[in-house]
N, C-alpha and C. Protein backbone atom coordinates (compact mmCIF):
# COMPACT_ATOMS: atom_id res chain seq x y z
N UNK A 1 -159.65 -205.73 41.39
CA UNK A 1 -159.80 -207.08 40.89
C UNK A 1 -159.86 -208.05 42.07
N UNK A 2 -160.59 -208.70 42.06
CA UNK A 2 -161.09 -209.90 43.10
C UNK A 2 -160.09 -211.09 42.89
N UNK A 3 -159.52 -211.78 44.69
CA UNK A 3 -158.76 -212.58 44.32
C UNK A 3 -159.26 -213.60 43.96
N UNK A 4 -158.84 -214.91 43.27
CA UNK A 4 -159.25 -215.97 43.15
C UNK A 4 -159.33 -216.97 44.20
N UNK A 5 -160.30 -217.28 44.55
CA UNK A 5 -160.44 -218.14 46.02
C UNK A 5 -160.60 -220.14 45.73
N UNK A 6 -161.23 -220.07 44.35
CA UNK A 6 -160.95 -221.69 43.89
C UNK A 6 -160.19 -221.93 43.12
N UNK A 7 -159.36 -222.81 42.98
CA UNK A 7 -158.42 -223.10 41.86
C UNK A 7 -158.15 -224.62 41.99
N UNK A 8 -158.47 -225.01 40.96
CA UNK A 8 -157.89 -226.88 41.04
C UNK A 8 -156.77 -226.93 40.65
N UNK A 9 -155.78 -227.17 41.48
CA UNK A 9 -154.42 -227.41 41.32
C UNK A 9 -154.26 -229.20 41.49
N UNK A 10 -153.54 -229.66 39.49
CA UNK A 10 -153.41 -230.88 39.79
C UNK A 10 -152.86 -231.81 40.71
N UNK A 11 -151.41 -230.92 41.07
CA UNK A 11 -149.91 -231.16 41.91
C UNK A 11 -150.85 -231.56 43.36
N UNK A 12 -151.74 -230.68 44.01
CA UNK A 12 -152.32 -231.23 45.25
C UNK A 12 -153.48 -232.22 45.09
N UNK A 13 -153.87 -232.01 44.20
CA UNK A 13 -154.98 -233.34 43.93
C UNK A 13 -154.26 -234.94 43.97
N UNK A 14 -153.48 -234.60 42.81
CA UNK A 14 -152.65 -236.28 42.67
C UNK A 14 -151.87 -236.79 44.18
N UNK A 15 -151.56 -235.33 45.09
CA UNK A 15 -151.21 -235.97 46.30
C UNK A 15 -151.98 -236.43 47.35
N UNK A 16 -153.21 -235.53 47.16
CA UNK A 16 -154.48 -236.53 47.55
C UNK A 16 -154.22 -237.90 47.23
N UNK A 17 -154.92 -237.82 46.19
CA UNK A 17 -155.21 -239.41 45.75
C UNK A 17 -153.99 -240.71 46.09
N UNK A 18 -152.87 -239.89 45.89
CA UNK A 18 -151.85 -241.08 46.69
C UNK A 18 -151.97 -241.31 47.98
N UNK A 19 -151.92 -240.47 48.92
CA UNK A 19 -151.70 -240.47 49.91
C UNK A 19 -153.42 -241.28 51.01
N UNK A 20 -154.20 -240.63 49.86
CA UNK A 20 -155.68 -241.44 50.28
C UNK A 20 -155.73 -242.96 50.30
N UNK A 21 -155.31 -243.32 48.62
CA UNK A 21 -154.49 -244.75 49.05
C UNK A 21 -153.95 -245.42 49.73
N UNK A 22 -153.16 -244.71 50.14
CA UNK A 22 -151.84 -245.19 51.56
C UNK A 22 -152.60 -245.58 52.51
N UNK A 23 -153.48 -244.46 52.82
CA UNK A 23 -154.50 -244.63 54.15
C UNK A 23 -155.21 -245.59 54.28
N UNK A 24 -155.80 -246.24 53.22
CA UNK A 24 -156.26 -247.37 52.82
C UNK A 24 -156.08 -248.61 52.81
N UNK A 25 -154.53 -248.59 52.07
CA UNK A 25 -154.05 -249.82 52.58
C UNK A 25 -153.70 -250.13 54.14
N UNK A 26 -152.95 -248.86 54.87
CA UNK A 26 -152.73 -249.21 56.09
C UNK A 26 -154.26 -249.79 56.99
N UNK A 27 -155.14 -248.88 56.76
CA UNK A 27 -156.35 -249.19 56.97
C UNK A 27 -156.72 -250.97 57.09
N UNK A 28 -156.22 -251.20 55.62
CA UNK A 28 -156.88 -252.51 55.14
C UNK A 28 -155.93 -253.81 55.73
N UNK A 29 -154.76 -253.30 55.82
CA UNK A 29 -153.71 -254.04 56.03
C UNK A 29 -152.77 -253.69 57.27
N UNK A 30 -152.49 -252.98 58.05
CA UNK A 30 -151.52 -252.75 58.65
C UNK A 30 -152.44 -253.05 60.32
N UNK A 31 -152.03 -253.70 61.18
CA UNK A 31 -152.59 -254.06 62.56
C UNK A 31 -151.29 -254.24 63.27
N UNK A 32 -150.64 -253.23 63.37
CA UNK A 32 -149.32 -252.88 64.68
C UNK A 32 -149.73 -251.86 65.22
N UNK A 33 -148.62 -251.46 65.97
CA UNK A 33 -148.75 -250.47 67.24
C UNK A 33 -148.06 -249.49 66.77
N UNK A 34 -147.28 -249.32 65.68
CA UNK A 34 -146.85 -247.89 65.16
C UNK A 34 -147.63 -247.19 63.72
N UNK A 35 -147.48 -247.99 62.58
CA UNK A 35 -147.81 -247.74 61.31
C UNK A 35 -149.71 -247.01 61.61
N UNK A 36 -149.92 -247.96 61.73
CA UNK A 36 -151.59 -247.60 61.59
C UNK A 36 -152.28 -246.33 62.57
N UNK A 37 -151.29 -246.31 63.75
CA UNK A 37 -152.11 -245.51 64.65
C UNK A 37 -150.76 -244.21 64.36
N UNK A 38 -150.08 -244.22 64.50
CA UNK A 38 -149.10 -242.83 64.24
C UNK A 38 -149.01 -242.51 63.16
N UNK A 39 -148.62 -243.47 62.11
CA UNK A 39 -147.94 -242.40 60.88
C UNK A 39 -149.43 -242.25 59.90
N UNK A 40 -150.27 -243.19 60.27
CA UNK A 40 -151.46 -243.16 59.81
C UNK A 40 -151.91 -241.66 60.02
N UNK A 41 -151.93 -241.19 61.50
CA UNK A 41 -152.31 -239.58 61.73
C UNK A 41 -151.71 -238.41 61.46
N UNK A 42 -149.86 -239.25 61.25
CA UNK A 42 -149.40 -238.39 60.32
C UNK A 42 -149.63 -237.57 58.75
N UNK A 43 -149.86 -239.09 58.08
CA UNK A 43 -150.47 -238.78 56.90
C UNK A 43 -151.96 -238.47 56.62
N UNK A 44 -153.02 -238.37 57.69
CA UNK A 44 -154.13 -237.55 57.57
C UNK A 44 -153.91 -236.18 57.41
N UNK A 45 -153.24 -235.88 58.09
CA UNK A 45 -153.11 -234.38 57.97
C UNK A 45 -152.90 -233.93 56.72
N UNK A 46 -151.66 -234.25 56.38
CA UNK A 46 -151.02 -233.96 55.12
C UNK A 46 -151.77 -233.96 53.83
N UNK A 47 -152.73 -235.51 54.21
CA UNK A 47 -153.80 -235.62 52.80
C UNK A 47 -154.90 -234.85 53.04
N UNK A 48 -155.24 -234.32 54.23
CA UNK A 48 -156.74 -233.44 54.03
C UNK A 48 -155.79 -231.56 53.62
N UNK A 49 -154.31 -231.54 54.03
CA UNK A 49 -154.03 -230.30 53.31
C UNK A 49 -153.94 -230.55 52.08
N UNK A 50 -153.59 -231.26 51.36
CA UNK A 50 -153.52 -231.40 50.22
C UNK A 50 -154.73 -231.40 49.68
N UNK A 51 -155.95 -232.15 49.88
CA UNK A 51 -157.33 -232.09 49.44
C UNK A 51 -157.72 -230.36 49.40
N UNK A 52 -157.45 -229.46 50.81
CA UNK A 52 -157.43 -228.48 51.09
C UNK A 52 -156.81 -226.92 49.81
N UNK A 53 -155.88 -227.52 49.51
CA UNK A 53 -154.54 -226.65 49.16
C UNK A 53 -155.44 -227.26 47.27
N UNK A 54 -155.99 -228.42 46.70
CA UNK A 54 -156.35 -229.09 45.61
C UNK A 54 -157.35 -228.32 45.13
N UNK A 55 -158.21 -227.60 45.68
CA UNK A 55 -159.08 -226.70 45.46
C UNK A 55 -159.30 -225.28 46.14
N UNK A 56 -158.64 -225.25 47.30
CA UNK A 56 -159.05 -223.54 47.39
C UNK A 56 -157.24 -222.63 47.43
N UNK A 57 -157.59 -221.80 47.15
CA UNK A 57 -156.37 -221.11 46.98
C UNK A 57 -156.36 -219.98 48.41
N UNK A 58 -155.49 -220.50 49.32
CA UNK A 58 -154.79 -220.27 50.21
C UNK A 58 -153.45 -220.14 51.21
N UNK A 59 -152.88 -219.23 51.86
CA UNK A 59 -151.48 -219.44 52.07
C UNK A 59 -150.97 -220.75 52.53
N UNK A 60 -149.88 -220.88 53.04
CA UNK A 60 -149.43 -222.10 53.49
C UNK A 60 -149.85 -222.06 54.52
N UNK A 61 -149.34 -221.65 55.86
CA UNK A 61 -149.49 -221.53 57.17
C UNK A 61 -151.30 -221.38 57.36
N UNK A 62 -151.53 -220.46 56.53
CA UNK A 62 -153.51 -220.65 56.85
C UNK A 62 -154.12 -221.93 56.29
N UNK A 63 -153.14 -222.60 55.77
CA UNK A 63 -154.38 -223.72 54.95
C UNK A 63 -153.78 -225.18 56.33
N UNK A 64 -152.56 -225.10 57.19
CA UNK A 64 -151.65 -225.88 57.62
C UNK A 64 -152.72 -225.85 59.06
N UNK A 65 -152.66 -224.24 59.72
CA UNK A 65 -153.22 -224.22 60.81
C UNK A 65 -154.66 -224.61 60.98
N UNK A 66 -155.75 -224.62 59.82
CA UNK A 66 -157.04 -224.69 59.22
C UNK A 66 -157.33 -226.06 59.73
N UNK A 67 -156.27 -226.73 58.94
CA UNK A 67 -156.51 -228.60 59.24
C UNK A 67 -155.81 -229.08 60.48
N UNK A 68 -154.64 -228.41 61.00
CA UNK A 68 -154.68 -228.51 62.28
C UNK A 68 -155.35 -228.42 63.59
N UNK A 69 -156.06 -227.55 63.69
CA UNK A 69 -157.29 -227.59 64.65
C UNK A 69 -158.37 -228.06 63.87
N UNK A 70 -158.51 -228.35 62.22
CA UNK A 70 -160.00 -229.29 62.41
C UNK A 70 -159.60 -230.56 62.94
N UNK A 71 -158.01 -231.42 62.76
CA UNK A 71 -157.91 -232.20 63.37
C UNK A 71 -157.57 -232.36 64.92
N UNK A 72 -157.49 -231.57 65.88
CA UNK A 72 -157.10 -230.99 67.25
C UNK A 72 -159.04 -231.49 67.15
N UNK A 73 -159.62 -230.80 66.67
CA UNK A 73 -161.02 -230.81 67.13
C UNK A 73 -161.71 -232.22 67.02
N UNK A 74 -161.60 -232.96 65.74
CA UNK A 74 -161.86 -234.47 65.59
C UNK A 74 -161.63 -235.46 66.91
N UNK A 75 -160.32 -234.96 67.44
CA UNK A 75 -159.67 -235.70 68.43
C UNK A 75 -160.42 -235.01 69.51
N UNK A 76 -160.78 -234.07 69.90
CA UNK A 76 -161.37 -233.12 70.81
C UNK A 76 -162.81 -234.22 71.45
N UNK A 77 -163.33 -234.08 70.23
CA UNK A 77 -165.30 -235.09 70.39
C UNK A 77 -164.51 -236.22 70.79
N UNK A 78 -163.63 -237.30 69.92
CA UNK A 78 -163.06 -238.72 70.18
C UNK A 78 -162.76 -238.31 72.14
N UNK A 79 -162.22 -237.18 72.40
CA UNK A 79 -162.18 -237.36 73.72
C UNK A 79 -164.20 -237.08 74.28
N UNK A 80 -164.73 -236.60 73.81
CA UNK A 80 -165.75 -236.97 74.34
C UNK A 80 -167.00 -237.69 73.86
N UNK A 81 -166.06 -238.99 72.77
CA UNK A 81 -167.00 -239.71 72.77
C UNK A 81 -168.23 -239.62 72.18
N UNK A 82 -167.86 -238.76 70.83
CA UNK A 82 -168.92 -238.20 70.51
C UNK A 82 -169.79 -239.15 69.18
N UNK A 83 -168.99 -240.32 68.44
CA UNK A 83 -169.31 -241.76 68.13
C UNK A 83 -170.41 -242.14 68.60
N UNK A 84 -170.56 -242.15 70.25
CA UNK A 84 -171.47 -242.87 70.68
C UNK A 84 -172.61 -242.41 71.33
N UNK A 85 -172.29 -241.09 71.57
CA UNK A 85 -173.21 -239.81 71.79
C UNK A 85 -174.08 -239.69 70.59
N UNK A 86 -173.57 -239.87 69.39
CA UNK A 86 -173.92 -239.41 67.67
C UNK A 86 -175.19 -241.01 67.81
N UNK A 87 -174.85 -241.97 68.18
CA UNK A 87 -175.70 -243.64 68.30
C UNK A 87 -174.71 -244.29 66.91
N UNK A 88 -173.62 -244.01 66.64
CA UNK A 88 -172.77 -244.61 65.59
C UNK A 88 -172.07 -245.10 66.12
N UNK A 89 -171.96 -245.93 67.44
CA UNK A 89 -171.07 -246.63 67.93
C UNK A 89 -171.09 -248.32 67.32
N UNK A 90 -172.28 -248.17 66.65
CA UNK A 90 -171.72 -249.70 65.76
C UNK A 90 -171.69 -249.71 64.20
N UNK A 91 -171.30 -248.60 63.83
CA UNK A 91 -171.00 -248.28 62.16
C UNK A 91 -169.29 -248.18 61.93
N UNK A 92 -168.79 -249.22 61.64
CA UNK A 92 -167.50 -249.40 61.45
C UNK A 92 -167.33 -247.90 60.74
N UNK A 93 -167.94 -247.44 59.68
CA UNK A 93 -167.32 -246.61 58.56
C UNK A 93 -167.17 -245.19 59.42
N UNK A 94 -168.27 -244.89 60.61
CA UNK A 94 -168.23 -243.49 61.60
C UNK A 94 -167.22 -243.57 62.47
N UNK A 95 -166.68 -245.09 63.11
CA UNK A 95 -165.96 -245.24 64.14
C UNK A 95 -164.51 -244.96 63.15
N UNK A 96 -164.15 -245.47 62.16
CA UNK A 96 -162.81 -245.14 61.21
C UNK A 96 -162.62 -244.26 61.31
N UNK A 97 -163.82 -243.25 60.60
CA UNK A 97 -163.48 -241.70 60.19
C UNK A 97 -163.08 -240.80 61.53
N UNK A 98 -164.03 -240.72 62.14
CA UNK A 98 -164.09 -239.86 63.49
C UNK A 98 -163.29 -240.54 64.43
N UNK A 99 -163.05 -242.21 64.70
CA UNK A 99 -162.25 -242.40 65.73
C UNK A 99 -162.71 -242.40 67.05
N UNK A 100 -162.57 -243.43 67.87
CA UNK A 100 -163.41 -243.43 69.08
C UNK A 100 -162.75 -243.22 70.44
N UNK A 101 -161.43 -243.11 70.29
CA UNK A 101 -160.42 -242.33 71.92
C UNK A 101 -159.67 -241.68 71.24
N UNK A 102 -159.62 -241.16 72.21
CA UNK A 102 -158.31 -239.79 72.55
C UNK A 102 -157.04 -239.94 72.79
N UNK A 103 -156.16 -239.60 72.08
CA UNK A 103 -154.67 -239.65 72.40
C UNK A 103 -153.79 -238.54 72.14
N UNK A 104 -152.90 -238.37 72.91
CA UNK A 104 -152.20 -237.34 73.16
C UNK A 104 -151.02 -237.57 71.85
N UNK A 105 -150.64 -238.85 71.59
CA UNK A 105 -149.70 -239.27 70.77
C UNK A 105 -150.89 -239.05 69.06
N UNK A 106 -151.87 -238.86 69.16
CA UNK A 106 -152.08 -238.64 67.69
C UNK A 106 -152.41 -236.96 67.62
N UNK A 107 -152.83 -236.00 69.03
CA UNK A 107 -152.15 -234.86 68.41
C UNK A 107 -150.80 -235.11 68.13
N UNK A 108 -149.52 -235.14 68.84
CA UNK A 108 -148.24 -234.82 68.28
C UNK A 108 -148.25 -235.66 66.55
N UNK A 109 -148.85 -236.71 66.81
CA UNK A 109 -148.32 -237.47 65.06
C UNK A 109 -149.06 -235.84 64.40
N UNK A 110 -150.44 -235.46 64.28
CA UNK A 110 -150.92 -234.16 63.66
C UNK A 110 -150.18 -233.17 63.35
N UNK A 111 -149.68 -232.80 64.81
CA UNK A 111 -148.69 -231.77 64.73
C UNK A 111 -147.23 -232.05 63.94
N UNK A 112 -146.88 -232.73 64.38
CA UNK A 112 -145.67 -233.37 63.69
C UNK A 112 -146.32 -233.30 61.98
N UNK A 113 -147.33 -233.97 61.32
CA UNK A 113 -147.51 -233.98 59.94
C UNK A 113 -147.32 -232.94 59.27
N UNK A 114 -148.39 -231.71 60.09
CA UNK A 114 -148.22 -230.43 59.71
C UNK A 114 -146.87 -229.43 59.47
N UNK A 115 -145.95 -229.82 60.75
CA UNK A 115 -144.66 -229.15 60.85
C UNK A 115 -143.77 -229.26 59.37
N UNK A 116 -144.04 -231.11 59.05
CA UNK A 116 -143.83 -231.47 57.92
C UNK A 116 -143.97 -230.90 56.62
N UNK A 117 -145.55 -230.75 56.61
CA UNK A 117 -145.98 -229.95 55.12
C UNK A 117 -145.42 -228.72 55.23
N UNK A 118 -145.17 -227.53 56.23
CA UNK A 118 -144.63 -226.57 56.27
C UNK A 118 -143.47 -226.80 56.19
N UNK A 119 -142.50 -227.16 56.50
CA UNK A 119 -140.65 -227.62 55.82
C UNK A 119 -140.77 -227.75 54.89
N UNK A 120 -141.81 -229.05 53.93
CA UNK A 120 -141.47 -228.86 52.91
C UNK A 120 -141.97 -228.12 51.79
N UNK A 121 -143.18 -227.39 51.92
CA UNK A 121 -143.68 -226.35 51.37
C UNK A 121 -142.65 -224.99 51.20
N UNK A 122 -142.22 -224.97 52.14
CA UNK A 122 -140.69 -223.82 52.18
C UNK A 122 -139.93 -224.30 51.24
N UNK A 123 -139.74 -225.29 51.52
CA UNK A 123 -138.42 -226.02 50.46
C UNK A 123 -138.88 -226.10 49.05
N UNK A 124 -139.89 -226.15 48.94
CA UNK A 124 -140.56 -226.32 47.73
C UNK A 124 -140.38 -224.51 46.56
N UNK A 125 -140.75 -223.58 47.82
CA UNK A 125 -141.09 -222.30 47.44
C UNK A 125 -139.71 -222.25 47.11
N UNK A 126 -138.87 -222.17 48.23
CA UNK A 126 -137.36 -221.94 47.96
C UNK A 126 -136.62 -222.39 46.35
N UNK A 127 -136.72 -223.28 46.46
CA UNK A 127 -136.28 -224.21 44.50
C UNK A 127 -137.03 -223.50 43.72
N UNK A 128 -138.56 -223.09 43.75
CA UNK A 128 -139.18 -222.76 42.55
C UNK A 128 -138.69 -220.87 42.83
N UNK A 129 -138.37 -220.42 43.69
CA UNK A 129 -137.51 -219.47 43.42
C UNK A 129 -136.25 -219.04 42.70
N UNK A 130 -135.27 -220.31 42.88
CA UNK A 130 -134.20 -219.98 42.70
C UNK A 130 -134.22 -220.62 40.64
């Protein structure tokens, strides 16, 4: 019997959609030096596993490490500038998504997000065990 590889799970969808929100408002609203640029990259992570985890059926740690280096890699081009290499250096909506420098502090916020979803994905498994 063949495993099942798609599955729409509501529980990660609806955390999409919140957490897409969030991004949004900070987006729309937040212009400091912590919220928007750190926890902002915190919660990317978390919402593209969740988008991730919302439709395909995969372990924890493979779906965690998956979006960890696609985001390691996002930041990878942002170090080379790849916005303006692409000629999207004046499309607000390419410069948002992709991001136009490199920082060492939004891998760790990444890493840090991820470490996150894995604690509490454990914790999660753990309760629906017991």
């Amino acid at each position: 019997m063949q495993k099942q590889v798609f599955k729409f799970q509501p529980r990660y969808f609806i955390l999409t959609v919140i957490l897409f929100l969030i991004e949004v408002l900070i987006a729309l609203y937040m212009h400091d030096e912590f919220i928007r640029p750190t926890l902002g990259d915190l919660l990317v992570v978390i919402l593209l596993y969740c988008l991730l985890r919302s439709v395909v059926v995969l372990p924890v740690l493979t779906a965690s490490i998956f979006v960890l280096l696609l985001a390691y890699t996002v930041e990878f081009l942002q170090y080379l500038n790849i916005v303006e290499k692409l000629g999207l250096q004046h499309s607000e909506t390419a410069r948002t998504i992709i991001g136009t420098s490199f920082s060492c502090t939004d891998i760790a916020a990444y890493s840090l997000g991820i470490i996150f979803v894995i604690i509490i994905e454990r914790i999660t498994a753990k309760k629906s065990h017991n």
